[in-house]
N, C-alpha and C. Protein backbone atom coordinates (compact mmCIF):
# COMPACT_ATOMS: atom_id res chain seq x y z
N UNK A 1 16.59 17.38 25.59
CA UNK A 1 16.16 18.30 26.63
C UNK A 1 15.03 19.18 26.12
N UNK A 2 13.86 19.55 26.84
CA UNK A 2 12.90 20.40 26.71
C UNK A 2 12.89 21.66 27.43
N UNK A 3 13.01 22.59 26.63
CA UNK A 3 12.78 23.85 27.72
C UNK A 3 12.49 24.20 28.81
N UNK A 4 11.32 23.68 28.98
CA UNK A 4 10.38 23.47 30.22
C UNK A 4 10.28 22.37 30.89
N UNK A 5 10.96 21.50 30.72
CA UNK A 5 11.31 20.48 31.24
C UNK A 5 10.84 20.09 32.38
N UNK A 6 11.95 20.40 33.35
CA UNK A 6 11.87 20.59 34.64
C UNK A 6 10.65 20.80 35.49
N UNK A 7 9.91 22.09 34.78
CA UNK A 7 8.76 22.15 35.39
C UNK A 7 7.53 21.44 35.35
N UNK A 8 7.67 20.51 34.32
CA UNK A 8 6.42 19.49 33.86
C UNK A 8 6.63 18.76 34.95
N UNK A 9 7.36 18.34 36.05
CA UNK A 9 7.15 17.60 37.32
C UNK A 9 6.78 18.33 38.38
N UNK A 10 6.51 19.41 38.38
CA UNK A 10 5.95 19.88 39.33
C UNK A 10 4.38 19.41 40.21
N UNK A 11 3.92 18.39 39.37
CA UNK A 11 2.87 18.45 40.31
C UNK A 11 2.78 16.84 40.16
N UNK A 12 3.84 16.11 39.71
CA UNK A 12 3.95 14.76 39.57
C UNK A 12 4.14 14.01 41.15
N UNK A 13 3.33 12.77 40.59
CA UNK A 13 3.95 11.95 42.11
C UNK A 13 4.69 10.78 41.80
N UNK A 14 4.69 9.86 42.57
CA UNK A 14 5.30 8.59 41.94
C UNK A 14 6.19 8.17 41.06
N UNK A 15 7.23 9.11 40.93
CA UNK A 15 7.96 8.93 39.81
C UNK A 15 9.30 7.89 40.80
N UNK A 16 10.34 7.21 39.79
CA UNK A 16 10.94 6.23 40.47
C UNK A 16 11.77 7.39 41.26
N UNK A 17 12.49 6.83 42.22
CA UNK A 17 13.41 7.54 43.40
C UNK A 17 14.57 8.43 42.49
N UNK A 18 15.00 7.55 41.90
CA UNK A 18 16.64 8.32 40.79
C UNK A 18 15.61 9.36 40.27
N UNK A 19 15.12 9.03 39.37
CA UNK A 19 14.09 10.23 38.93
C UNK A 19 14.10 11.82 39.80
N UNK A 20 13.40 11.18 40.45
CA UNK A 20 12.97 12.24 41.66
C UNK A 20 14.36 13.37 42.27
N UNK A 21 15.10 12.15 42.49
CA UNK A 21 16.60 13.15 43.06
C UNK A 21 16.99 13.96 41.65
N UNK A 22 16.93 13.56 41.02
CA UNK A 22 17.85 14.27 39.51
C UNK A 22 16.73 15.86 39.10
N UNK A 23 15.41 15.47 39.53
CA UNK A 23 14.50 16.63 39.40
C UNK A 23 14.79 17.29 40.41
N UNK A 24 15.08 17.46 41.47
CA UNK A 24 15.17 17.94 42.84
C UNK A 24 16.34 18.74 42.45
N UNK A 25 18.16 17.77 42.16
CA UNK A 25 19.19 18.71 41.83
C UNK A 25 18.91 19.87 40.70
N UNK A 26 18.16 19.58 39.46
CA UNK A 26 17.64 20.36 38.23
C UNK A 26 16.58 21.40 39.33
N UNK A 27 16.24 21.49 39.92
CA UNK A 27 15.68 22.73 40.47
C UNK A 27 16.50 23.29 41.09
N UNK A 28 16.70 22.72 42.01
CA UNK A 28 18.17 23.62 42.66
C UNK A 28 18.87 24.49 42.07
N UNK A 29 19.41 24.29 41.00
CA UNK A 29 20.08 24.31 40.04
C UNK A 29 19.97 25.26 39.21
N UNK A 30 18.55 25.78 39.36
CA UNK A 30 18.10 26.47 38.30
C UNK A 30 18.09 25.90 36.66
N UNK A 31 18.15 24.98 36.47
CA UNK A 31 18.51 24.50 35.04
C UNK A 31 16.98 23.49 34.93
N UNK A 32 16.48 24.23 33.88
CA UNK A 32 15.18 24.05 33.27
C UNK A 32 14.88 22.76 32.05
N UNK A 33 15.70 23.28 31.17
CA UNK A 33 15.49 21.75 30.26
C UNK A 33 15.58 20.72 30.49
N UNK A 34 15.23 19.90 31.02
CA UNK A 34 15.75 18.56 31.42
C UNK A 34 14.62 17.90 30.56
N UNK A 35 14.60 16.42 30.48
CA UNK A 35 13.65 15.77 29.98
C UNK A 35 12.35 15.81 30.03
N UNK A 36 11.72 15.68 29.54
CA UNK A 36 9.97 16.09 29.47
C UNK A 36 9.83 14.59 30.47
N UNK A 37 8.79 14.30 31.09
CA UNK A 37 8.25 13.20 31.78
C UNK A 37 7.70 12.32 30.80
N UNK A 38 7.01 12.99 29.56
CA UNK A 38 6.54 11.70 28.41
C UNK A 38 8.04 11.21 27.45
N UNK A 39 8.35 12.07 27.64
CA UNK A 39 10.00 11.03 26.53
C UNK A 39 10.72 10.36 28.19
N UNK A 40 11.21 10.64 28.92
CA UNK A 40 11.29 10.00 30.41
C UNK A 40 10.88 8.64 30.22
N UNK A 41 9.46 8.09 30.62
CA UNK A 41 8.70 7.05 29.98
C UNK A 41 9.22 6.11 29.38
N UNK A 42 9.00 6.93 27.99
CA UNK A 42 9.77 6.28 26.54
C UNK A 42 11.18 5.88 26.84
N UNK A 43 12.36 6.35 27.46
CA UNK A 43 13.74 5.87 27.82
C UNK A 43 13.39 4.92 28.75
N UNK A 44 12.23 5.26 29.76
CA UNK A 44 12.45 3.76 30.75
C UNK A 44 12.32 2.38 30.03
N UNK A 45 11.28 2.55 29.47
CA UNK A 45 10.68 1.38 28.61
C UNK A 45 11.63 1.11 28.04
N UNK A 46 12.36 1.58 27.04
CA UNK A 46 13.55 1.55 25.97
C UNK A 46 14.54 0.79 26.74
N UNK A 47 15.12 1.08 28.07
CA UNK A 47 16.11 1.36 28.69
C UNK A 47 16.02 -0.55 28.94
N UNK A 48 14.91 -0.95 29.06
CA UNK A 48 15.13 -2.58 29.64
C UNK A 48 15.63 -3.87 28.85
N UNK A 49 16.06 -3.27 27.81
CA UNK A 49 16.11 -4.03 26.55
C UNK A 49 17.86 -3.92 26.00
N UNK A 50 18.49 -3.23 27.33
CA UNK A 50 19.76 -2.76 26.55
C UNK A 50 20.40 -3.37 27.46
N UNK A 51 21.93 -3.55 26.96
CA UNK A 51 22.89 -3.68 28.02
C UNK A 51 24.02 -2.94 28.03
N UNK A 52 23.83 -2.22 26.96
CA UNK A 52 25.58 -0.96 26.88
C UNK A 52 24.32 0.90 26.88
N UNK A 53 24.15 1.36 27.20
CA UNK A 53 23.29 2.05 26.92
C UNK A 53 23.98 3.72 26.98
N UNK A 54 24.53 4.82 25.78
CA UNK A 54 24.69 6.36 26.06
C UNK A 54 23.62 6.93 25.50
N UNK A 55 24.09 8.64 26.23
CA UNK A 55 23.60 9.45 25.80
C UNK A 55 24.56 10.55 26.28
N UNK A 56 24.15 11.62 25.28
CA UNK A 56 24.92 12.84 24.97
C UNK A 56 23.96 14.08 25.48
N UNK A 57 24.43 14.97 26.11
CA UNK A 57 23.80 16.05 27.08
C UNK A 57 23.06 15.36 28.37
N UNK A 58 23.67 15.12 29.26
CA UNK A 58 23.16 14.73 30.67
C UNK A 58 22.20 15.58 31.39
N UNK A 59 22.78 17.32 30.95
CA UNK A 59 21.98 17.90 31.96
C UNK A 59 22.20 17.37 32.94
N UNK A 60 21.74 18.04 33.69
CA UNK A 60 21.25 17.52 35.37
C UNK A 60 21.32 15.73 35.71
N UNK A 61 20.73 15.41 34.59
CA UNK A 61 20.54 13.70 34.69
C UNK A 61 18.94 13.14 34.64
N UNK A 62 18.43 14.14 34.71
CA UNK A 62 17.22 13.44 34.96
C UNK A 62 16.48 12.61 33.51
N UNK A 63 17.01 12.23 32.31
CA UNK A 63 17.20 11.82 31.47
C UNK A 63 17.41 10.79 31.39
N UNK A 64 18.55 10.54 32.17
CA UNK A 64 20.12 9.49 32.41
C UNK A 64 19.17 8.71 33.52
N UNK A 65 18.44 9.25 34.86
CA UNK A 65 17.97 8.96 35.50
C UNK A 65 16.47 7.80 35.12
N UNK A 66 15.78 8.30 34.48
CA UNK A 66 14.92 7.11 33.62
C UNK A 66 15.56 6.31 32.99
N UNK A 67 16.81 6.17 32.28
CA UNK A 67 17.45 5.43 31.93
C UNK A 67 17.54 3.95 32.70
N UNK A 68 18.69 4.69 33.94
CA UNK A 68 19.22 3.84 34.32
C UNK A 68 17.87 3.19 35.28
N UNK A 69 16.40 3.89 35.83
CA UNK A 69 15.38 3.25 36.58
C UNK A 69 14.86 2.13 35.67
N UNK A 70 15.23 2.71 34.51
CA UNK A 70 14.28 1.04 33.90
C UNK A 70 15.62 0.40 32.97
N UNK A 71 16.33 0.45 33.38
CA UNK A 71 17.40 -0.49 32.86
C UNK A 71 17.55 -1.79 33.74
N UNK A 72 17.77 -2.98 33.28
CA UNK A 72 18.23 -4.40 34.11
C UNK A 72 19.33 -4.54 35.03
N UNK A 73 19.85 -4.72 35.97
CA UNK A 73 20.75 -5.03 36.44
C UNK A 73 21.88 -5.87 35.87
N UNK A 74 22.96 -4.94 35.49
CA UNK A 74 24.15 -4.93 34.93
C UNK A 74 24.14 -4.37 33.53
N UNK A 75 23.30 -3.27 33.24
CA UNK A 75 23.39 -2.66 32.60
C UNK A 75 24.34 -1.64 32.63
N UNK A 76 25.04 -1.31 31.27
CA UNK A 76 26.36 0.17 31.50
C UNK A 76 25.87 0.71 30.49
N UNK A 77 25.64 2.09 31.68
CA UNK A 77 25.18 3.33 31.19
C UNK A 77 26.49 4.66 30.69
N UNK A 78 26.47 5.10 30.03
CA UNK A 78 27.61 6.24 29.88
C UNK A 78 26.65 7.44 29.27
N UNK A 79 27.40 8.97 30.08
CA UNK A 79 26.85 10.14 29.41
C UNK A 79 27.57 10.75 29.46
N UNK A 80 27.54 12.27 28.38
CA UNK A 80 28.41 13.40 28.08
C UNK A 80 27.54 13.99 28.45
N UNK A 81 27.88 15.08 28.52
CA UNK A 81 27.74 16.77 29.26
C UNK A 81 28.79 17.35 28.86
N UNK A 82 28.41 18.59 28.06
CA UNK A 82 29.79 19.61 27.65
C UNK A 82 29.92 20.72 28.78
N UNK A 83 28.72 21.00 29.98
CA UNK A 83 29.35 22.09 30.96
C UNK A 83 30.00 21.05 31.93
N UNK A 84 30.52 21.49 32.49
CA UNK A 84 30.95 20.88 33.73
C UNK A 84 30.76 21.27 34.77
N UNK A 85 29.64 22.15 35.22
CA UNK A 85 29.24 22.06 36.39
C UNK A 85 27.79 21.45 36.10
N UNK A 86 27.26 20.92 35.71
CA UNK A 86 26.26 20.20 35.13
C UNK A 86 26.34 18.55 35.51
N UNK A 87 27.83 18.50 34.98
CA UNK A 87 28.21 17.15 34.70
C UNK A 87 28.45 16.32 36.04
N UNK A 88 29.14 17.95 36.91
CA UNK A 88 29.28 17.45 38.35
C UNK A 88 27.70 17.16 39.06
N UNK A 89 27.22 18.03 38.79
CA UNK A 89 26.06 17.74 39.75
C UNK A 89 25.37 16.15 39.16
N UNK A 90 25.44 16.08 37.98
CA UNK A 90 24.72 14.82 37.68
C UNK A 90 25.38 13.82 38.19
N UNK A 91 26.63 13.84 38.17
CA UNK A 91 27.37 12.76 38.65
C UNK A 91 27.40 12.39 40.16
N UNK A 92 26.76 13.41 41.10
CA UNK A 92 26.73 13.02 42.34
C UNK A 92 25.04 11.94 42.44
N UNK A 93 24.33 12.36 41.29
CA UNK A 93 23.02 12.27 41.55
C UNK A 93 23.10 10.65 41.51
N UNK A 94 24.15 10.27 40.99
CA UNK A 94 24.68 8.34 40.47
C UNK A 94 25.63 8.09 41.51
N UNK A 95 25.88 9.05 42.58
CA UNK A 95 27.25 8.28 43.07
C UNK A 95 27.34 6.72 43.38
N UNK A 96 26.31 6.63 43.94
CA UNK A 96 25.62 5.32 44.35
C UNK A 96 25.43 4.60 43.54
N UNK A 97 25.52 4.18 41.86
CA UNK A 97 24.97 4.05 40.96
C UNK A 97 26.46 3.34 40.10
N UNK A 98 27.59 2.41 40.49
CA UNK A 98 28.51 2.62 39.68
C UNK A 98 28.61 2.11 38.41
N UNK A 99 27.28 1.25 37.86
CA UNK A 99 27.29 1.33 36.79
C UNK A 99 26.60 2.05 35.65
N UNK A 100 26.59 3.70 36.43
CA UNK A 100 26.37 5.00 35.65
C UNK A 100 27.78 5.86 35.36
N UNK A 101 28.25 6.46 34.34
CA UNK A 101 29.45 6.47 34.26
C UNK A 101 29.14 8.33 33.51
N UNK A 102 29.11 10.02 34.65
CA UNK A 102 28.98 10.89 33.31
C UNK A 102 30.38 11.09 33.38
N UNK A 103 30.86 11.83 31.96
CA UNK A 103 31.90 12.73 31.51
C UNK A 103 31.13 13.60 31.02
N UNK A 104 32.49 14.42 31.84
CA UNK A 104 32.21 16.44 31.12
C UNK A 104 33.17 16.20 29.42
N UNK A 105 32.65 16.82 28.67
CA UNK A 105 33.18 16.78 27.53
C UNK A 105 32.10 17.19 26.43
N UNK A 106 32.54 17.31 24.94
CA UNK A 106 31.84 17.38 23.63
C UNK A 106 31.14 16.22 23.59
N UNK A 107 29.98 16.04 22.81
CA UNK A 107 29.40 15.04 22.75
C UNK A 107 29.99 14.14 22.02
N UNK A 108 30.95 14.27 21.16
CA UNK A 108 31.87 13.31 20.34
C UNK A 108 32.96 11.80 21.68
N UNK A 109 32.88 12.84 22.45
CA UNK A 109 33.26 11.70 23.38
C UNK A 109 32.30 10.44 23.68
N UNK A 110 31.30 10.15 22.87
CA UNK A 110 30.54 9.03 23.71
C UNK A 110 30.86 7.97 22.75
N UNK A 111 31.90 8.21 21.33
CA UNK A 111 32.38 7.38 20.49
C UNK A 111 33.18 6.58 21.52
N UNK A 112 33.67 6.80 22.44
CA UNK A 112 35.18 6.12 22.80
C UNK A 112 34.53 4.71 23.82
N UNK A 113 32.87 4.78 24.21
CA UNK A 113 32.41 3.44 24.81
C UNK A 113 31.64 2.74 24.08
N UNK A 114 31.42 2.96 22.98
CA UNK A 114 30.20 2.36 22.07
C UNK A 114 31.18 1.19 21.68
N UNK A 115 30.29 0.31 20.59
CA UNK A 115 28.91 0.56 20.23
C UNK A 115 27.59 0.63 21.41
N UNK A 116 26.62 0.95 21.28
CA UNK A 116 25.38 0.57 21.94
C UNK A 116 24.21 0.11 21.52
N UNK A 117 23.54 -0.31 22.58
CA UNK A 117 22.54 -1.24 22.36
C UNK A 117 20.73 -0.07 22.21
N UNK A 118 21.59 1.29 22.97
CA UNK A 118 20.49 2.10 23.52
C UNK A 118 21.38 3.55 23.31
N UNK A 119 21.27 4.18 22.20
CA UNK A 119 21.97 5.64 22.27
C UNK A 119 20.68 6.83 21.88
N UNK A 120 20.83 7.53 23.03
CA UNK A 120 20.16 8.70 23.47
C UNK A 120 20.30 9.93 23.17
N UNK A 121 20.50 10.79 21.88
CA UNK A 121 21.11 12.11 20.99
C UNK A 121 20.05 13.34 21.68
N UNK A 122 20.86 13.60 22.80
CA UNK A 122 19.82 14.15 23.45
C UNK A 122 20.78 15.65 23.42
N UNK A 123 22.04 15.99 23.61
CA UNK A 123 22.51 17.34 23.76
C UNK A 123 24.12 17.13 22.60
N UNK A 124 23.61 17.05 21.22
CA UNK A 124 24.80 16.92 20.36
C UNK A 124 24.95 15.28 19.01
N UNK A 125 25.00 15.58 18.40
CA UNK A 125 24.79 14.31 17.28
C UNK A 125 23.38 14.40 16.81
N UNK A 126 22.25 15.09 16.99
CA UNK A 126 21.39 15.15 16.55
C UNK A 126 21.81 15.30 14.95
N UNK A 127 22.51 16.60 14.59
CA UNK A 127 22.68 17.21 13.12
C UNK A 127 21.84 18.04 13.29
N UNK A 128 21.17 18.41 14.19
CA UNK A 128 20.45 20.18 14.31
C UNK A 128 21.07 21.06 13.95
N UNK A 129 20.80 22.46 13.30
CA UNK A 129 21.44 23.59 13.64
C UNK A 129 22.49 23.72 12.57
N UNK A 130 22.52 22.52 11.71
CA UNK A 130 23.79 22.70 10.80
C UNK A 130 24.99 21.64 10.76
N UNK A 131 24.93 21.15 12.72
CA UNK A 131 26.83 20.42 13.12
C UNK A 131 26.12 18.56 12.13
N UNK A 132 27.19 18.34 12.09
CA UNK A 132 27.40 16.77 11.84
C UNK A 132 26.78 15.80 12.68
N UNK A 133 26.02 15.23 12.26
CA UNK A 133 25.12 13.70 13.20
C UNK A 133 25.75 13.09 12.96
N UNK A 134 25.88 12.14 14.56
CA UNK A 134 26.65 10.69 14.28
C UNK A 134 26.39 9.63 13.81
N UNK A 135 27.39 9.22 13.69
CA UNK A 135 27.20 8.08 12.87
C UNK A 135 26.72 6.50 13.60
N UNK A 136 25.88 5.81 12.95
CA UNK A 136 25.36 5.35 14.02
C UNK A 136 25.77 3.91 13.73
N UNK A 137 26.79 3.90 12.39
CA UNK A 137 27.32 2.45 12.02
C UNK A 137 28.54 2.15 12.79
N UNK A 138 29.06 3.33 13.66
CA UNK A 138 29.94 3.12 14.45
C UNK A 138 29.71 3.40 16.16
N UNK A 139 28.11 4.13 16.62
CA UNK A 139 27.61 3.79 17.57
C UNK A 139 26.90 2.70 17.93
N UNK A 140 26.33 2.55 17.21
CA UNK A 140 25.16 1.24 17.38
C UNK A 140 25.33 -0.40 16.94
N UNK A 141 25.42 -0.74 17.91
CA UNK A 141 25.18 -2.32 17.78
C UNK A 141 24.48 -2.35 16.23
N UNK A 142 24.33 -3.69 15.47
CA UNK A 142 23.27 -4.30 14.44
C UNK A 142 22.05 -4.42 15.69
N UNK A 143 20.98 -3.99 15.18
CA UNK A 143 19.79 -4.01 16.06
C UNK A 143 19.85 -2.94 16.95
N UNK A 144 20.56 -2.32 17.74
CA UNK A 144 20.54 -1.48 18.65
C UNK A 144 19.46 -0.36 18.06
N UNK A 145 19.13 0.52 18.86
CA UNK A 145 18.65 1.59 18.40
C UNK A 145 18.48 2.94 19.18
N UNK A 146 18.85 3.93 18.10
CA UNK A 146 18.97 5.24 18.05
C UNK A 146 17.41 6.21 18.70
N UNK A 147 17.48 6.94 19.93
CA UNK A 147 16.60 8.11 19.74
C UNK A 147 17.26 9.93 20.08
N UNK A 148 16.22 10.16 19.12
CA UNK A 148 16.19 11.19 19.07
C UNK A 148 15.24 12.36 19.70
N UNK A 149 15.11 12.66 20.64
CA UNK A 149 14.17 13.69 21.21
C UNK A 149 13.90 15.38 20.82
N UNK A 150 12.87 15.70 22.19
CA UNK A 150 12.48 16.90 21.76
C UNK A 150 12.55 17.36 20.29
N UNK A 151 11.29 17.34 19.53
CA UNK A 151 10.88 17.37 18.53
C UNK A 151 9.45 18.01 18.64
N UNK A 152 8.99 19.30 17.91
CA UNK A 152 7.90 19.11 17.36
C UNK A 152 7.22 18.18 16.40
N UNK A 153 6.14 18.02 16.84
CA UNK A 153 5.68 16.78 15.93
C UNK A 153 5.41 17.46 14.54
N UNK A 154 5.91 16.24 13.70
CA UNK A 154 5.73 16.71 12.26
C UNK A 154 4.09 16.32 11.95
N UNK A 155 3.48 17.70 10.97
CA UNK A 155 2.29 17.80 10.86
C UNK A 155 2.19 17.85 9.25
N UNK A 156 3.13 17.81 8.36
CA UNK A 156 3.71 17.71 7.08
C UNK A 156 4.61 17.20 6.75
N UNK A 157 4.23 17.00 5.18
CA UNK A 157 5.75 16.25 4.66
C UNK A 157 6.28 16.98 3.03
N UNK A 158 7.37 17.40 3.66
CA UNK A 158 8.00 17.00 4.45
C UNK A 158 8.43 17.38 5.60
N UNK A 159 8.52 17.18 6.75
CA UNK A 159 8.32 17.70 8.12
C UNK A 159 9.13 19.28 8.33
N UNK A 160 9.07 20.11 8.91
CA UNK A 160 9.31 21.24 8.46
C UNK A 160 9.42 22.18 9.92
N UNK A 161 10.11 23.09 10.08
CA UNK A 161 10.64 23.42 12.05
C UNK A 161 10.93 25.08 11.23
N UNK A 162 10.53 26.31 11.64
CA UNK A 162 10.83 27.64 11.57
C UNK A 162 10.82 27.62 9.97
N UNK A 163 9.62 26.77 9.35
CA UNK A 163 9.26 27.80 8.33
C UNK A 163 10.09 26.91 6.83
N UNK A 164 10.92 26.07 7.16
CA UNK A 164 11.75 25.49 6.36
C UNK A 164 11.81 23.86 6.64
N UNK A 165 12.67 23.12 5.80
CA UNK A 165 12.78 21.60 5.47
C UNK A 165 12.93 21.30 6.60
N UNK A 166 12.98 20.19 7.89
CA UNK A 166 13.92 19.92 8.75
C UNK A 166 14.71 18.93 8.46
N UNK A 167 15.96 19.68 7.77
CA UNK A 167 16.94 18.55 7.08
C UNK A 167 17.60 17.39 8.13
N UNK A 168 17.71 17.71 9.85
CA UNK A 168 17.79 16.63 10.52
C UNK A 168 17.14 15.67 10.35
N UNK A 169 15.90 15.63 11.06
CA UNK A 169 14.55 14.79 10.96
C UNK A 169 14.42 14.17 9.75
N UNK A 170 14.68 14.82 8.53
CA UNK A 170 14.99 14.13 7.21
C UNK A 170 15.97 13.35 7.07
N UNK A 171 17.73 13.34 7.61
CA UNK A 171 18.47 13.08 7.59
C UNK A 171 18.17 11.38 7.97
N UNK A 172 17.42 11.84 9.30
CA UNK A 172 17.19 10.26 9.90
C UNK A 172 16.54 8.96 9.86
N UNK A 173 15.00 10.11 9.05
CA UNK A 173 14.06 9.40 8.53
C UNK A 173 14.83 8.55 7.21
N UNK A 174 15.28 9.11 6.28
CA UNK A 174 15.69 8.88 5.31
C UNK A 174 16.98 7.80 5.64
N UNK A 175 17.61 7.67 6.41
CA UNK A 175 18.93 7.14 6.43
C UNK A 175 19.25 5.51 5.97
N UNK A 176 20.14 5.55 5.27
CA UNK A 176 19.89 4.09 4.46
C UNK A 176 19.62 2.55 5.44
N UNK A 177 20.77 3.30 6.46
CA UNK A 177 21.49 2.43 7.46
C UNK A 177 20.12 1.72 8.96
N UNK A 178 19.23 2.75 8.84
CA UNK A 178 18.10 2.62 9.51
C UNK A 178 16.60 2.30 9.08
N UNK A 179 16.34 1.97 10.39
CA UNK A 179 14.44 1.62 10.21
C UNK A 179 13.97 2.96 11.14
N UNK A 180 13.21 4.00 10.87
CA UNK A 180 13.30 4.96 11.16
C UNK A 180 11.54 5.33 11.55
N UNK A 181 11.47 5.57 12.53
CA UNK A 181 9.86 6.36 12.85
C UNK A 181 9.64 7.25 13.75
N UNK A 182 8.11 8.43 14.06
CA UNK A 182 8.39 9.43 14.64
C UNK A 182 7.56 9.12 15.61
N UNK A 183 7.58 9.56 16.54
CA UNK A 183 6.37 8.93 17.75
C UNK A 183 5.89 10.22 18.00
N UNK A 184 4.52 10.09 18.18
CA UNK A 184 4.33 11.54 19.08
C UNK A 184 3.89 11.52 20.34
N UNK A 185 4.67 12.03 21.67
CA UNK A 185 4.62 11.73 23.36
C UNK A 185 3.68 12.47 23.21
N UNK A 186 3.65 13.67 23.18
CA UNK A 186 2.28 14.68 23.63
C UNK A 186 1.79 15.63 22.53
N UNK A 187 1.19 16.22 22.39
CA UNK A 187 0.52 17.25 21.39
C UNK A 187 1.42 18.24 20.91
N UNK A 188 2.43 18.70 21.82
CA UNK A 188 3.58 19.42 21.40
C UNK A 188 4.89 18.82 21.41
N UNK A 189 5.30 17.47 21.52
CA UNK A 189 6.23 17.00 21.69
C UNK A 189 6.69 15.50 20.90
N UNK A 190 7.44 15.24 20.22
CA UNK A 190 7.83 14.16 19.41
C UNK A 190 9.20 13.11 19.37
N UNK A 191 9.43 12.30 19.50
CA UNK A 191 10.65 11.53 19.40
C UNK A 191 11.19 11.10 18.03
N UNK A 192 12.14 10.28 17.55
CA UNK A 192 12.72 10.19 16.50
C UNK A 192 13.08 8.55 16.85
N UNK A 193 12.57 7.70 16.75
CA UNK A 193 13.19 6.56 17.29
C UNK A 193 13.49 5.43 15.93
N UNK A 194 14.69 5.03 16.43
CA UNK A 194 15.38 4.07 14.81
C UNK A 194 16.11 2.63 15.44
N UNK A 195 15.88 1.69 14.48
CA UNK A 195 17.09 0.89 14.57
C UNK A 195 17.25 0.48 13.53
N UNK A 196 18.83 0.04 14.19
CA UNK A 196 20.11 0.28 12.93
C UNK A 196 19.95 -1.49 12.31
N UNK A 197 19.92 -1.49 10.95
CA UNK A 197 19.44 -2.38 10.17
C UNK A 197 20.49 -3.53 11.05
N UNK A 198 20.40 -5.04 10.45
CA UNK A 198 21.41 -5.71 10.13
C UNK A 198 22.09 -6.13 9.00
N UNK A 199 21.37 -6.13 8.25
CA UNK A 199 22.36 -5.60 6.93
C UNK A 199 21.66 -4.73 5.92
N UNK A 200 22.18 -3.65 4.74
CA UNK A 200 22.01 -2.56 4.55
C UNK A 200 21.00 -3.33 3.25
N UNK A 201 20.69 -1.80 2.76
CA UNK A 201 19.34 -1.99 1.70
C UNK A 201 20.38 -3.21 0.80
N UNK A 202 21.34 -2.80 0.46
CA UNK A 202 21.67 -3.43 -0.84
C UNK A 202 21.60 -4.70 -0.98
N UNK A 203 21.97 -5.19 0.25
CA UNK A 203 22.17 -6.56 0.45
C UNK A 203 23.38 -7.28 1.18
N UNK A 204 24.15 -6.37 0.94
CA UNK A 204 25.62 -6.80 1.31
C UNK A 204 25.32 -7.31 3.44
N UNK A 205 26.41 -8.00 3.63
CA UNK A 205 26.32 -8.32 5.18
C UNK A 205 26.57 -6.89 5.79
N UNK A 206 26.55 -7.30 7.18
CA UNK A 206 26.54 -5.56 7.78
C UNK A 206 28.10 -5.83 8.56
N UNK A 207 28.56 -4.81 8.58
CA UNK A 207 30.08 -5.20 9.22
C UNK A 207 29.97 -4.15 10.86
């Protein structure tokens, strides 16, 4: 989620229909962060290549909503949301949609449908802030792959957020288990996008 989210569509046209409704409830709503329109994009594109596909912080949906617009038919989508009036509104924005599936809950709940082909660390599992990132040898398919959003783009190395290390962004880059790179959507804005090896540096098979 981006701060400002929400309002970066304000003067957009053409965006797919799900899209559009999920920006519409996020105004209503008053609830601002929702997905930037350049990481949006990036999940549609992403999104066609999967067939089990979560993500963690729904927000509103409009996230979930690029998702599921550029996902294939018979694709299963699942999302968390820890408010629950959030979770409700997103969930009406899919009623129509039944192979979109949100739960209100911690983001640790998106262990219980994985693995995936397409996981989205959008509100929890990042490892921001200090909490524990998930683990992605027990989210992710072999091949699947991991993103990570809203990011300043790293302009050093080692990449660095309020002055200090960003031991996330490090966490991920670095991670044994992954192929790891940073994209940059816009001038102020960056992704984290990985996939999960098939078998690890050492050599051993991947289980």
């Amino acid at each position: 989620m981006s701060v400002d989210g929400t309002a970066a569509y304000a003067d957009l046209t053409g965006l797919p229909p799900l899209v559009g409704r999920a920006v519409q409830v996020a105004r209503q709503a008053g609830f601002g962060p929702s997905c930037r329109p350049e990481q949006g994009r990036l999940l549609y594109a992403m999104a066609g290549g999967a067939e089990v596909i979560g993500e963690t912080g729904t927000g509103c949906g409009v996230g979930l909503a690029w998702l599921a617009s550029g996902a294939r038919p018979g694709t299963r989508l699942v999302s968390v949301e820890r408010d629950a009036h959030r979770a409700s509104l997103a969930a009406q924005v899919f009623l129509d949609h039944p192979q979109v599936s949100v739960f209100c809950g911690d983001w640790r709940e998106i262990y219980r449908d994985g693995p995936y082909d397409l996981l989205v660390l959008d509100g929890g599992g990042q490892g921001k802030s200090g909490e524990q990132p998930a683990d992605p040898h027990r989210l992710l398919r072999p091949g699947g792959t991991l993103v990570v959003d809203d990011l300043t783009p790293a302009r050093h190395w080692p990449p660095r957020f309020d002055g200090a290390v960003d031991r996330a962004r490090m966490h991920w880059l670095g991670h044994p288990g992954l192929d790891a790179a940073e994209l940059r959507l816009a001038p102020d804005l960056a992704a984290l996008v990985a996939t999960r090896r098939f078998a690890e540096t050492s050599g051993t098979a991947d289980h």
